[in-house]
C-alpha atoms as a PDB file:
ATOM      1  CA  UNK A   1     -84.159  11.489  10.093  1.00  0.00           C
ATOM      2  CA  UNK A   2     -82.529  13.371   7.040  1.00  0.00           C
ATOM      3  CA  UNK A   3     -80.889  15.375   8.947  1.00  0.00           C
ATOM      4  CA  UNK A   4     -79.434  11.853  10.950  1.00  0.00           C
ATOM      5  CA  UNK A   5     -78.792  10.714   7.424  1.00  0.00           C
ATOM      6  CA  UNK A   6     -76.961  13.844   6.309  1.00  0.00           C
ATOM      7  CA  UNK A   7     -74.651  13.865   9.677  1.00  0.00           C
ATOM      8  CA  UNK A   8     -73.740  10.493   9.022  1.00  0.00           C
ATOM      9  CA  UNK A   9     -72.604  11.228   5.540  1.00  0.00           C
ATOM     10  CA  UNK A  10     -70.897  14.462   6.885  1.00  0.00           C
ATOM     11  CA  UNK A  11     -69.392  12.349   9.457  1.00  0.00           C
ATOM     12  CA  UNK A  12     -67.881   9.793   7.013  1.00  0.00           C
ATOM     13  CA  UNK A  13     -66.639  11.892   4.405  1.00  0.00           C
ATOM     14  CA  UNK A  14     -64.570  13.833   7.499  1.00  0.00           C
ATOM     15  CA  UNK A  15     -63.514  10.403   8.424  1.00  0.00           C
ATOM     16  CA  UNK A  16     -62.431   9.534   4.781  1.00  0.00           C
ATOM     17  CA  UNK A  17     -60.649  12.614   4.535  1.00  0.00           C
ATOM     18  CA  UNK A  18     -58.679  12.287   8.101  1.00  0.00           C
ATOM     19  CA  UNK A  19     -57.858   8.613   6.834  1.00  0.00           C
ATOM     20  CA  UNK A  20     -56.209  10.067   3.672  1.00  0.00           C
ATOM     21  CA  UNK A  21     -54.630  13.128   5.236  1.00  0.00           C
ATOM     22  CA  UNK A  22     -53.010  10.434   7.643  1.00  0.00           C
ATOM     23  CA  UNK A  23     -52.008   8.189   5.183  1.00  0.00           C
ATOM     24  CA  UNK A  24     -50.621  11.260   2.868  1.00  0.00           C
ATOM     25  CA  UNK A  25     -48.332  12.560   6.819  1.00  0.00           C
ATOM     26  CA  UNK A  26     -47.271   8.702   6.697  1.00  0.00           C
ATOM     27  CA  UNK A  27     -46.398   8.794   3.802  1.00  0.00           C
ATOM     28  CA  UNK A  28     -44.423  11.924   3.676  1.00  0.00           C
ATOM     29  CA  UNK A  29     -42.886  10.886   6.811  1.00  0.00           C
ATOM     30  CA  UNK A  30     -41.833   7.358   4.983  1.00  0.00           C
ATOM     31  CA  UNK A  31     -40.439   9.922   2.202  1.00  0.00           C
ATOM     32  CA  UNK A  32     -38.510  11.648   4.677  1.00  0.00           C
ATOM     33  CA  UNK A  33     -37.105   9.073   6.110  1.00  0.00           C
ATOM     34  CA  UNK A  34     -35.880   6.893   3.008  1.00  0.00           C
ATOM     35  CA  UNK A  35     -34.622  10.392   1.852  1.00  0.00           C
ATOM     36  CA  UNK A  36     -32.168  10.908   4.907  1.00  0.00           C
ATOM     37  CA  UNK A  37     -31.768   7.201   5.112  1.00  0.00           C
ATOM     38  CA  UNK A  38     -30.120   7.299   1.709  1.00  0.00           C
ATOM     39  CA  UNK A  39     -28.571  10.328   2.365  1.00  0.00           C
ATOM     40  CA  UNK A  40     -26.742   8.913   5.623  1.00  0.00           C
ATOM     41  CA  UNK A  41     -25.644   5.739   3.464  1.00  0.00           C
ATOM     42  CA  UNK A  42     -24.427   8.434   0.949  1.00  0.00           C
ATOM     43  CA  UNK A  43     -22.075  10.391   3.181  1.00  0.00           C
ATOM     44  CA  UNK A  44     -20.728   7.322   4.599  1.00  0.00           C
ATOM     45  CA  UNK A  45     -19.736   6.215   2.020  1.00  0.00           C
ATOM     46  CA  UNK A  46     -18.396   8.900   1.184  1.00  0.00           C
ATOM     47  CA  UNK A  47     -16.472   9.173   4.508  1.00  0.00           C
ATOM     48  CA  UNK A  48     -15.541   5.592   4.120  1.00  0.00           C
ATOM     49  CA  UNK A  49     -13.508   6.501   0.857  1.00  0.00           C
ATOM     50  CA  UNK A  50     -12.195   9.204   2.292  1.00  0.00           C
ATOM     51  CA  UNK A  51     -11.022   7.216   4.886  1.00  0.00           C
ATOM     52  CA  UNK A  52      -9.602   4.549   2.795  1.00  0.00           C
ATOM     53  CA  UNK A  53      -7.664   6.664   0.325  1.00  0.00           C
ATOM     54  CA  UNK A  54      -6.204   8.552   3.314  1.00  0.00           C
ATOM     55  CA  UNK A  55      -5.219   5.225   4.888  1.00  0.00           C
ATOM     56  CA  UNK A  56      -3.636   3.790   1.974  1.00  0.00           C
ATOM     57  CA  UNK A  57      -1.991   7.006   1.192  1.00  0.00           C
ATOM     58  CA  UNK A  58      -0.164   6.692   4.873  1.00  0.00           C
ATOM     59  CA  UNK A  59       0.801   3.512   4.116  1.00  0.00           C
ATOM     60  CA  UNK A  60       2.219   4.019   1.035  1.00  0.00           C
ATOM     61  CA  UNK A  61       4.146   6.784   2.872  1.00  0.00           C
ATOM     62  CA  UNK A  62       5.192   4.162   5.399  1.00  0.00           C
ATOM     63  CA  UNK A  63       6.355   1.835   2.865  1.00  0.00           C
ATOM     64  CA  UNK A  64       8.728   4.187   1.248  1.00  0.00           C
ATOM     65  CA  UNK A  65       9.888   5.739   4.826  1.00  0.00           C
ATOM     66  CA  UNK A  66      10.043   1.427   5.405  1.00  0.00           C
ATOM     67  CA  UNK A  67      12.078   1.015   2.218  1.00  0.00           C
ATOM     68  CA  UNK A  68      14.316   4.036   2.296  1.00  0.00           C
ATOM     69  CA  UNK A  69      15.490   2.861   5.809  1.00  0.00           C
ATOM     70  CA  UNK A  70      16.379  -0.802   4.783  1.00  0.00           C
ATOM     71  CA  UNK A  71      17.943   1.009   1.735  1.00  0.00           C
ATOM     72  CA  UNK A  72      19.709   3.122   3.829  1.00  0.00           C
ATOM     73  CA  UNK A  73      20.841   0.220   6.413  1.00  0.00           C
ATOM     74  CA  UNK A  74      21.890  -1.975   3.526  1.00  0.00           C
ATOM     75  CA  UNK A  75      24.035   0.432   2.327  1.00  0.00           C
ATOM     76  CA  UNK A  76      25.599   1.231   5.796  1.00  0.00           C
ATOM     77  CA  UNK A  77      26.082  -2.441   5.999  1.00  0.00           C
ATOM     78  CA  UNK A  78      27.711  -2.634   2.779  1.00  0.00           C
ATOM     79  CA  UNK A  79      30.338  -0.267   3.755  1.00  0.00           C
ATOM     80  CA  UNK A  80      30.906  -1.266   7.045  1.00  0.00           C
ATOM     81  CA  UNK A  81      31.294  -5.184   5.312  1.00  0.00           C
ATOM     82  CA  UNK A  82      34.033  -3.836   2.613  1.00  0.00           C
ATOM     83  CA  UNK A  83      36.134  -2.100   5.394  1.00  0.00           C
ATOM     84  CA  UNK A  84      35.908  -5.157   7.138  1.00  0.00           C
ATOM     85  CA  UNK A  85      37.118  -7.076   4.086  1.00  0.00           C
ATOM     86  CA  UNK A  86      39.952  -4.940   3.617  1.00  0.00           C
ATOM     87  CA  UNK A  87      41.018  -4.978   7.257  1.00  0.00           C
ATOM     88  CA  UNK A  88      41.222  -8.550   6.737  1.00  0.00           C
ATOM     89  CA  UNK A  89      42.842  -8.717   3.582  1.00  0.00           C
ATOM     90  CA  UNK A  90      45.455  -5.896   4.486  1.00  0.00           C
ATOM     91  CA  UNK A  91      46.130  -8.131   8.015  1.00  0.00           C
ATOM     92  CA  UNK A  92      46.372 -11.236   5.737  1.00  0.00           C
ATOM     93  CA  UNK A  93      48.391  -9.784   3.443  1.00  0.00           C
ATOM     94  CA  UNK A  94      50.776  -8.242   6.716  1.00  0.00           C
ATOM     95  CA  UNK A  95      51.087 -11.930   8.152  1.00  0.00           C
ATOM     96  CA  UNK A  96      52.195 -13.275   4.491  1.00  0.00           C
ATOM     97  CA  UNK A  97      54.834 -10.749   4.231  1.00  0.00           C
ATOM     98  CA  UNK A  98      56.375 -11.007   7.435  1.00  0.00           C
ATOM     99  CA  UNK A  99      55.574 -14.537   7.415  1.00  0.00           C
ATOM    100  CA  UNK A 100      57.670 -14.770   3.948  1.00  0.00           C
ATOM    101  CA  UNK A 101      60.500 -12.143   5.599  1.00  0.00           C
ATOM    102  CA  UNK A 102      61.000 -14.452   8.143  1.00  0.00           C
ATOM    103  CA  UNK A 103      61.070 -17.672   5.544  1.00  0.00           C
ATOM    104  CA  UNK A 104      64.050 -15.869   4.003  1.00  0.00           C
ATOM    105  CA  UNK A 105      65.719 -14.575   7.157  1.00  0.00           C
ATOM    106  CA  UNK A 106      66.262 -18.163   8.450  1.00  0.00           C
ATOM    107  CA  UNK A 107      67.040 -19.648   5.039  1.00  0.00           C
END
């Protein structure tokens, strides 16, 4: 019977120890986990700035390729305009003289 007795104990305290070993694996394993959890959130994050900054840094690079075309068509458009303005002017101007050379011919 003491020897029953004595088993039993054995028996629990082997139990009592498995129960803690598992529940120090668990949480190890919950360690672990939260660990690469955060470090996952970490590197994207990470990736998501890098992302963003490269992003806004092609856009900004768009924008002035954007702008120095309209800058550039403007200006073409500018020139084209004051030739246009003087062909107009210097046809204007033809008409009024032989217009007026004419006026004094017949008078």
């Amino acid at each position: 019977m003491m020897d029953d007795i004595e088993a039993i104990k054995i028996i629990k305290e082997k139990e009592i120890s498995s129960d803690k070993e598992i529940e120090d694996l668990k949480k190890t394993q919950d360690d672990l986990v939260k660990e690469a959890s955060q470090k996952n959130e970490e590197e994207i994050a990470k990736f998501t700035e890098e992302m963003e900054a490269e992003y806004r840094k092609f856009l900004d690079e768009q924008r002035k390729i954007a702008e120095d075309k309209a800058k550039s068509i403007i200006e073409e458009a500018r020139q084209k305009a004051s030739r246009i303005l003087l062909n107009i002017s210097e046809s204007e101007l033809t008409k009024i003289v032989i217009d007026t050379v004419n006026a004094y011919l017949e008078e």
